[in-house]
C-alpha atoms as a PDB file:
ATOM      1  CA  UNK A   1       0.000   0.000   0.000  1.00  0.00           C
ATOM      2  CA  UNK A   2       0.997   3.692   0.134  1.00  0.00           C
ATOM      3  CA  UNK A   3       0.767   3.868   3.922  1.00  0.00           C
ATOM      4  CA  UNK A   4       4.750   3.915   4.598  1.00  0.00           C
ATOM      5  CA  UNK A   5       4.362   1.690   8.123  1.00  0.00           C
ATOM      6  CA  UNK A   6       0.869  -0.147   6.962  1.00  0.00           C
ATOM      7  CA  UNK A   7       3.334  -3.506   6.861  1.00  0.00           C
ATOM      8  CA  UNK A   8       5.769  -2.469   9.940  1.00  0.00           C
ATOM      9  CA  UNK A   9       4.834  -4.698  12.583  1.00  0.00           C
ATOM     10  CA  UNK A  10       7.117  -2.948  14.832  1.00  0.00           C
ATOM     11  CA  UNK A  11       5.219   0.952  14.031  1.00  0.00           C
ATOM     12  CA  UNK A  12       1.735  -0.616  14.263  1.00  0.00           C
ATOM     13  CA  UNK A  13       2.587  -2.480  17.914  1.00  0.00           C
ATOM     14  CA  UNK A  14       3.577   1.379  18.722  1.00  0.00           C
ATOM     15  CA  UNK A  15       0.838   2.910  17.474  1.00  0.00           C
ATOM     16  CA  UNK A  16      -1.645   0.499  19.130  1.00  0.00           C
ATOM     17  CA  UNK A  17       0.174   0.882  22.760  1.00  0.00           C
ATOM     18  CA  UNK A  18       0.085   4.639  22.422  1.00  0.00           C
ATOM     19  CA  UNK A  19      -3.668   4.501  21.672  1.00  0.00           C
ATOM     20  CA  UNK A  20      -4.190   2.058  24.412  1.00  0.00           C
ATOM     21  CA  UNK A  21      -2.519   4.414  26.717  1.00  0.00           C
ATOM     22  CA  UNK A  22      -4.571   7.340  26.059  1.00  0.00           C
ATOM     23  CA  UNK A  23      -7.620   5.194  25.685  1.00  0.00           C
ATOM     24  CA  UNK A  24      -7.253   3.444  29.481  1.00  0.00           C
ATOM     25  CA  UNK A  25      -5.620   7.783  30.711  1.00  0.00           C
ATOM     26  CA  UNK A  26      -8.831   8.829  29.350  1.00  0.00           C
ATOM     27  CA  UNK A  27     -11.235   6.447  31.099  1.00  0.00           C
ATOM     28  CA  UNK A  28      -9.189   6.669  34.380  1.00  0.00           C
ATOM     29  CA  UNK A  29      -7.896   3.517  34.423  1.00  0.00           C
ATOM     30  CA  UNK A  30      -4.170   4.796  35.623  1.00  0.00           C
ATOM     31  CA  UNK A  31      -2.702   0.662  35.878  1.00  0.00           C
ATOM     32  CA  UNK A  32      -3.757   0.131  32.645  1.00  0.00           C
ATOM     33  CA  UNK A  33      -2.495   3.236  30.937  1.00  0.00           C
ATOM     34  CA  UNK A  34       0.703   3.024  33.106  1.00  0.00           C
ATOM     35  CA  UNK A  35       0.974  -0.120  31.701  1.00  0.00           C
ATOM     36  CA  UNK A  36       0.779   0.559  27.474  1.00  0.00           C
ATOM     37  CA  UNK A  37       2.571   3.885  28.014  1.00  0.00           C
ATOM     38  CA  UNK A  38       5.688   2.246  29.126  1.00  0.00           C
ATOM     39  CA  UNK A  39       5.770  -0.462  26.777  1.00  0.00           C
ATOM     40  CA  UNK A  40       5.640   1.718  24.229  1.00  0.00           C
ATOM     41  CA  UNK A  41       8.601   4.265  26.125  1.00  0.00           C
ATOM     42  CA  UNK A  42      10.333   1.006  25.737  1.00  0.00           C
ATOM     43  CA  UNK A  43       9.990   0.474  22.588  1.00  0.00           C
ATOM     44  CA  UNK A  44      10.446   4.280  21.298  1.00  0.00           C
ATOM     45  CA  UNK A  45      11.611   6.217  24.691  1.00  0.00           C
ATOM     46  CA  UNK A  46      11.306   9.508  22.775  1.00  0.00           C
ATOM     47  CA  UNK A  47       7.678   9.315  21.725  1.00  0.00           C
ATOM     48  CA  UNK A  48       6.480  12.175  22.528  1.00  0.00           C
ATOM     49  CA  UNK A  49       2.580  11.125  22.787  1.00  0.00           C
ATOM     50  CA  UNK A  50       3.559   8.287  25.329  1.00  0.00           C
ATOM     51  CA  UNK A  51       5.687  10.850  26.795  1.00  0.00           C
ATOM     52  CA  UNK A  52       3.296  13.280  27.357  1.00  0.00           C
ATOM     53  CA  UNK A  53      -0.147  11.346  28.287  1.00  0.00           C
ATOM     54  CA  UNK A  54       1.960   9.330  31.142  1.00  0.00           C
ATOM     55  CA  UNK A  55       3.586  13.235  32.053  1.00  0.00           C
ATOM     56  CA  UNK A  56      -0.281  13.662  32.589  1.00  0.00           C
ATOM     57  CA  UNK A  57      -1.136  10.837  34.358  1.00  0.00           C
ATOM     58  CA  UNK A  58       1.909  11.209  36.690  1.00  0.00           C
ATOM     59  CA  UNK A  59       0.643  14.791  37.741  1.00  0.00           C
ATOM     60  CA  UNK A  60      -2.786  13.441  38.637  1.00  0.00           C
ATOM     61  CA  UNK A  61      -1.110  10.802  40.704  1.00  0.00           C
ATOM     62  CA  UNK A  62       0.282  13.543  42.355  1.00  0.00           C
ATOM     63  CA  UNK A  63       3.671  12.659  41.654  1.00  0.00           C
ATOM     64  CA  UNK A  64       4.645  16.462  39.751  1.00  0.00           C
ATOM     65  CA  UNK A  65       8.804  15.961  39.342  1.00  0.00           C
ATOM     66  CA  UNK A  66       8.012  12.769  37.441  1.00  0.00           C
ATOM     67  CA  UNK A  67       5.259  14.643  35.599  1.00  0.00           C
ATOM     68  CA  UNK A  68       7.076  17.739  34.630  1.00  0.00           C
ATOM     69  CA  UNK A  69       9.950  15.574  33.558  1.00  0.00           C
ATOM     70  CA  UNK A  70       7.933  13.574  30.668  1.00  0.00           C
ATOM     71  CA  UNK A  71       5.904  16.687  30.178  1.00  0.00           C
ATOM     72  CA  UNK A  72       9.315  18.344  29.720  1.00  0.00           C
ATOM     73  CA  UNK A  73      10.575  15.128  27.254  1.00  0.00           C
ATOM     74  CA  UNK A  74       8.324  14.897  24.809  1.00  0.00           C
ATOM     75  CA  UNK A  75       7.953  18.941  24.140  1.00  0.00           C
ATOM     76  CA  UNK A  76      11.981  18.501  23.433  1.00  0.00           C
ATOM     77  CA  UNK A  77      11.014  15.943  21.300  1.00  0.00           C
ATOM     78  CA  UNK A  78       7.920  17.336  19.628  1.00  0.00           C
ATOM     79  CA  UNK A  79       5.378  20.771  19.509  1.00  0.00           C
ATOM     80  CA  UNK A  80       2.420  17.870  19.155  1.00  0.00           C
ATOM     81  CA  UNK A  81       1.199  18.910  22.672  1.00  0.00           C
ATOM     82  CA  UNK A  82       2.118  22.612  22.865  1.00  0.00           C
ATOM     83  CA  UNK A  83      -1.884  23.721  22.473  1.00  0.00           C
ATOM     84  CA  UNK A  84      -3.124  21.046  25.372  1.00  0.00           C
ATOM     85  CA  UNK A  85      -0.562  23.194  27.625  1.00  0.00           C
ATOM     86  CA  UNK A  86      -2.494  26.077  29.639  1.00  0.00           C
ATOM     87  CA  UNK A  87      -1.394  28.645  31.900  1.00  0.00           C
ATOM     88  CA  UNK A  88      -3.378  26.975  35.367  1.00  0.00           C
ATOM     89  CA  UNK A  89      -1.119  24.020  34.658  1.00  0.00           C
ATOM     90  CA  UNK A  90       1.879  25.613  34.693  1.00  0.00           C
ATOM     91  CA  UNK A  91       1.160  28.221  37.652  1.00  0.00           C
ATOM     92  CA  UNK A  92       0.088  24.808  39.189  1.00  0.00           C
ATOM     93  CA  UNK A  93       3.683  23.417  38.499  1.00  0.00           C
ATOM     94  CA  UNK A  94       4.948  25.613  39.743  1.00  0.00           C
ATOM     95  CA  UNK A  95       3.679  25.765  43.103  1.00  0.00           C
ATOM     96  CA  UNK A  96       4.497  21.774  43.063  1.00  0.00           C
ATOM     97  CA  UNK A  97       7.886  22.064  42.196  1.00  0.00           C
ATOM     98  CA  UNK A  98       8.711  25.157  44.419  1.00  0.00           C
ATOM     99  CA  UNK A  99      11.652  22.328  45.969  1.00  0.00           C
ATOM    100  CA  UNK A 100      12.719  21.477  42.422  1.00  0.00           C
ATOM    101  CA  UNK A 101      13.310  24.851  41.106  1.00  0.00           C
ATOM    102  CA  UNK A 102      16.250  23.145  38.692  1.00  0.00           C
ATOM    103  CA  UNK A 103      12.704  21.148  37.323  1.00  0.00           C
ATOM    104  CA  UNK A 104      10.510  23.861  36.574  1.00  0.00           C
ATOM    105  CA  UNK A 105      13.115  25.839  35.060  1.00  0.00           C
ATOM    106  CA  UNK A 106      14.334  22.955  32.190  1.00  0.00           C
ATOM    107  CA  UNK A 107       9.879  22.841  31.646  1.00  0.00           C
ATOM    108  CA  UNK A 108       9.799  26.572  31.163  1.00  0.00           C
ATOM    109  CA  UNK A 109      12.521  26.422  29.005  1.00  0.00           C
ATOM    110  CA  UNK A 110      11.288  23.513  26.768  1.00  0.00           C
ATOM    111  CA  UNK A 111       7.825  25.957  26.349  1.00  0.00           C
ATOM    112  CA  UNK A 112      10.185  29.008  25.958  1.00  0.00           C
ATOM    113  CA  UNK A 113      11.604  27.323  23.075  1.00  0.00           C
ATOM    114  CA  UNK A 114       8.620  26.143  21.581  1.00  0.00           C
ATOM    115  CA  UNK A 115       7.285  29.279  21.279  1.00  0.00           C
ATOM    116  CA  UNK A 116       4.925  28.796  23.773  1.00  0.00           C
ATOM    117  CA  UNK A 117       1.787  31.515  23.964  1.00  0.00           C
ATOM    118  CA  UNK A 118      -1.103  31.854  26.036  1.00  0.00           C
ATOM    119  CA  UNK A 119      -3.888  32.703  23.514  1.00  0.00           C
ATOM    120  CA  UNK A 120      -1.552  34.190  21.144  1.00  0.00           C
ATOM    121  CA  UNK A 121       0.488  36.252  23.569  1.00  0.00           C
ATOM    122  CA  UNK A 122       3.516  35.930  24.960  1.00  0.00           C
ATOM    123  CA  UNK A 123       3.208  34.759  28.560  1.00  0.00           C
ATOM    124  CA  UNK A 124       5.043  37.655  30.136  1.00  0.00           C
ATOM    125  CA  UNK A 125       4.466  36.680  33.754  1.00  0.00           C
ATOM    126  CA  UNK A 126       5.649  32.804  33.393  1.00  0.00           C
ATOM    127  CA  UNK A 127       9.100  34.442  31.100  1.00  0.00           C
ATOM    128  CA  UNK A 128       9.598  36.797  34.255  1.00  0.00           C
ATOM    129  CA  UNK A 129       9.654  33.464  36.452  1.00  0.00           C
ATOM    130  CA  UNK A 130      11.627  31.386  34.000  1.00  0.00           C
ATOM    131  CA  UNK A 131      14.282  34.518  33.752  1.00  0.00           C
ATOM    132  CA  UNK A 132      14.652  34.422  37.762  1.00  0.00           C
ATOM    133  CA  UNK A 133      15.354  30.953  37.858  1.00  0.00           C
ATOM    134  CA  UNK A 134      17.933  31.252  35.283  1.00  0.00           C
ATOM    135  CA  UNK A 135      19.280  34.512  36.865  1.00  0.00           C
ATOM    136  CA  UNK A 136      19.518  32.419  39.895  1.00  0.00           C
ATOM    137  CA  UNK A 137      21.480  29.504  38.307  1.00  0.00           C
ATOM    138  CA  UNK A 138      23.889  31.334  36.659  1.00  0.00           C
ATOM    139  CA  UNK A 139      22.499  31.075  32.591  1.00  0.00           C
ATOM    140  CA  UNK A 140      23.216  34.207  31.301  1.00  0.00           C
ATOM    141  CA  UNK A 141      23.408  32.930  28.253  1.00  0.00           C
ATOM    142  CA  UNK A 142      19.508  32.180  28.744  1.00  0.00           C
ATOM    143  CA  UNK A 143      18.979  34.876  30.481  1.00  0.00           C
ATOM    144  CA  UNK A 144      19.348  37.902  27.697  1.00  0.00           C
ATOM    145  CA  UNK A 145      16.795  35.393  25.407  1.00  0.00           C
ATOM    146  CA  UNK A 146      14.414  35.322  27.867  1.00  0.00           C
ATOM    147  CA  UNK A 147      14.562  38.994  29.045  1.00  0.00           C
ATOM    148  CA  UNK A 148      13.943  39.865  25.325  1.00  0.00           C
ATOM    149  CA  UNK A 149      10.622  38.457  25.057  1.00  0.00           C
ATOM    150  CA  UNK A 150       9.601  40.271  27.937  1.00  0.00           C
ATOM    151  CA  UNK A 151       7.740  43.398  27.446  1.00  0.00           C
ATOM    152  CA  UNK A 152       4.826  43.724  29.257  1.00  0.00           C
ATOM    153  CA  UNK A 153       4.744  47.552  31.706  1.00  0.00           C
ATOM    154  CA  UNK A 154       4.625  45.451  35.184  1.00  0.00           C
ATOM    155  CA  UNK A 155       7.366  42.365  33.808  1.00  0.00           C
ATOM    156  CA  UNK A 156       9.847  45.358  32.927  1.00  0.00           C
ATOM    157  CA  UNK A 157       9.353  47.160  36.364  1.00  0.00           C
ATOM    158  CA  UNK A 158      10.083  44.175  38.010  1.00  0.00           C
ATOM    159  CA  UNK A 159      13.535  43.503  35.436  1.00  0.00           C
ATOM    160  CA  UNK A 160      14.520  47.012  36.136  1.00  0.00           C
ATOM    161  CA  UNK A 161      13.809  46.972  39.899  1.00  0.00           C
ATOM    162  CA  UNK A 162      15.577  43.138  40.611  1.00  0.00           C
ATOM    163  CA  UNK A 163      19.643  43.358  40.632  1.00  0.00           C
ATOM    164  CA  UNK A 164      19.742  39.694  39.231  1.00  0.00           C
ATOM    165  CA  UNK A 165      18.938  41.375  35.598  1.00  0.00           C
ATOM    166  CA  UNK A 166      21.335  44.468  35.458  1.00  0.00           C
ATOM    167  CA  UNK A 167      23.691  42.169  33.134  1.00  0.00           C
ATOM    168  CA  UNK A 168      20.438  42.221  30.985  1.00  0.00           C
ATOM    169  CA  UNK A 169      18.654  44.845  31.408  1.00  0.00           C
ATOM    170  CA  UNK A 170      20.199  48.259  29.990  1.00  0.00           C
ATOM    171  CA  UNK A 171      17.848  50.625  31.701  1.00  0.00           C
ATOM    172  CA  UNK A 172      18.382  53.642  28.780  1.00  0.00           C
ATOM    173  CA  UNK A 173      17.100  50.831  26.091  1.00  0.00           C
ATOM    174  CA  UNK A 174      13.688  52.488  25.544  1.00  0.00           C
ATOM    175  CA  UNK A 175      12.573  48.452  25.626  1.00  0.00           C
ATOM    176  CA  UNK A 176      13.353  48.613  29.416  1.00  0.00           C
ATOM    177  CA  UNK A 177      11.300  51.959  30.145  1.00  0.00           C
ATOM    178  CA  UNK A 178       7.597  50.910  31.573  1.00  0.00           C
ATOM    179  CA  UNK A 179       5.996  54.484  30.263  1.00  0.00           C
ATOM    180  CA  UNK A 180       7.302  53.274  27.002  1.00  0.00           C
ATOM    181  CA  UNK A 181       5.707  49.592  27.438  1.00  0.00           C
ATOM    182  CA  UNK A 182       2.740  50.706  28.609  1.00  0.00           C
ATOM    183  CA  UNK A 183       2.786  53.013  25.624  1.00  0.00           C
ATOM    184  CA  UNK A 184       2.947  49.773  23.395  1.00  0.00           C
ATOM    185  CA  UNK A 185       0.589  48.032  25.063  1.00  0.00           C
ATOM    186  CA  UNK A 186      -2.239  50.071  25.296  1.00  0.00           C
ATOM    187  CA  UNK A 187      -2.238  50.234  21.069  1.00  0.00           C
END
């Protein structure tokens, strides 16, 4: 046939664990999806659908490093799930990996380079967070990226005001005045 895997044994046995493992997620059956999801990690450990659906049952199990982690996997691996991420379950990361700040930070950099928006803006407030935790590790290389996409009047108050960003943050740069920013966001 013209399907390229139609006769690959090996693609459809992937195929059918991934869809088993979103099938049993989605009826809250957590054993069961637990189950397909890592046979078919085992079989491809980069998928990033078995990847993500088994990030998302790990959060609901209340387990969030293990979550984040797969969550953080399989947007390295693919943009397939970038619209299924939301703001409430990041902010809700967030709070559950205030002891893992080294966690958060690789997630909000696997959104930050996936062009990640929040109804087709850039999420100002979450860049803000993900630019402290770098400022706090010592990425400056990171850093200046992140700072760049930040432009919202109350983000660039906050880069001005915090010490952590003068590296960054040249305060004469009419990008880095809030009258200016607030300018450009009220148009």
């Amino acid at each position: 046939g013209d399907d390229v895997f139609g006769d690959d044994p090996t693609v459809q046995r992937l195929e059918g664990l991934v869809s088993a493992g979103r099938t049993a997620f989605n009826a809250r059956q957590p054993q069961e999806a637990q189950r397909y999801l890592d046979a078919a990690l085992k079989q491809a450990p980069d998928d990033a659908r078995a990847l993500y659906v088994l990030g998302r049952l790990k959060l609901l199990q209340d387990q969030p490093v293990q979550g984040a982690d797969l969550i953080t996997r399989s947007l390295r691996a693919s943009d397939l799930f970038l619209a299924d991420i939301d703001a409430p379950l990041v902010y809700r990361l967030g709070d559950a990996l205030q002891e893992q700040p080294d966690d958060y930070r690789t997630l909000l950099e696997a959104l930050f380079d996936r062009q990640w928006k929040v109804d087709g803006l850039e999420p100002t407030a979450v860049w803000l967070t993900l630019a402290t935790l770098q400022a706090d590790a010592g990425q400056q290389q990171r850093l200046a990226a992140t700072v760049a996409r930040i432009d919202a009047p109350i983000e660039v108050v906050a880069l001005r005001s915090d010490k952590r960003f003068d590296a960054v943050v040249d305060r004469r740069d009419p990008r880095f005045d809030p009258l200016q920013s607030a300018r450009r966001h009220a148009d």
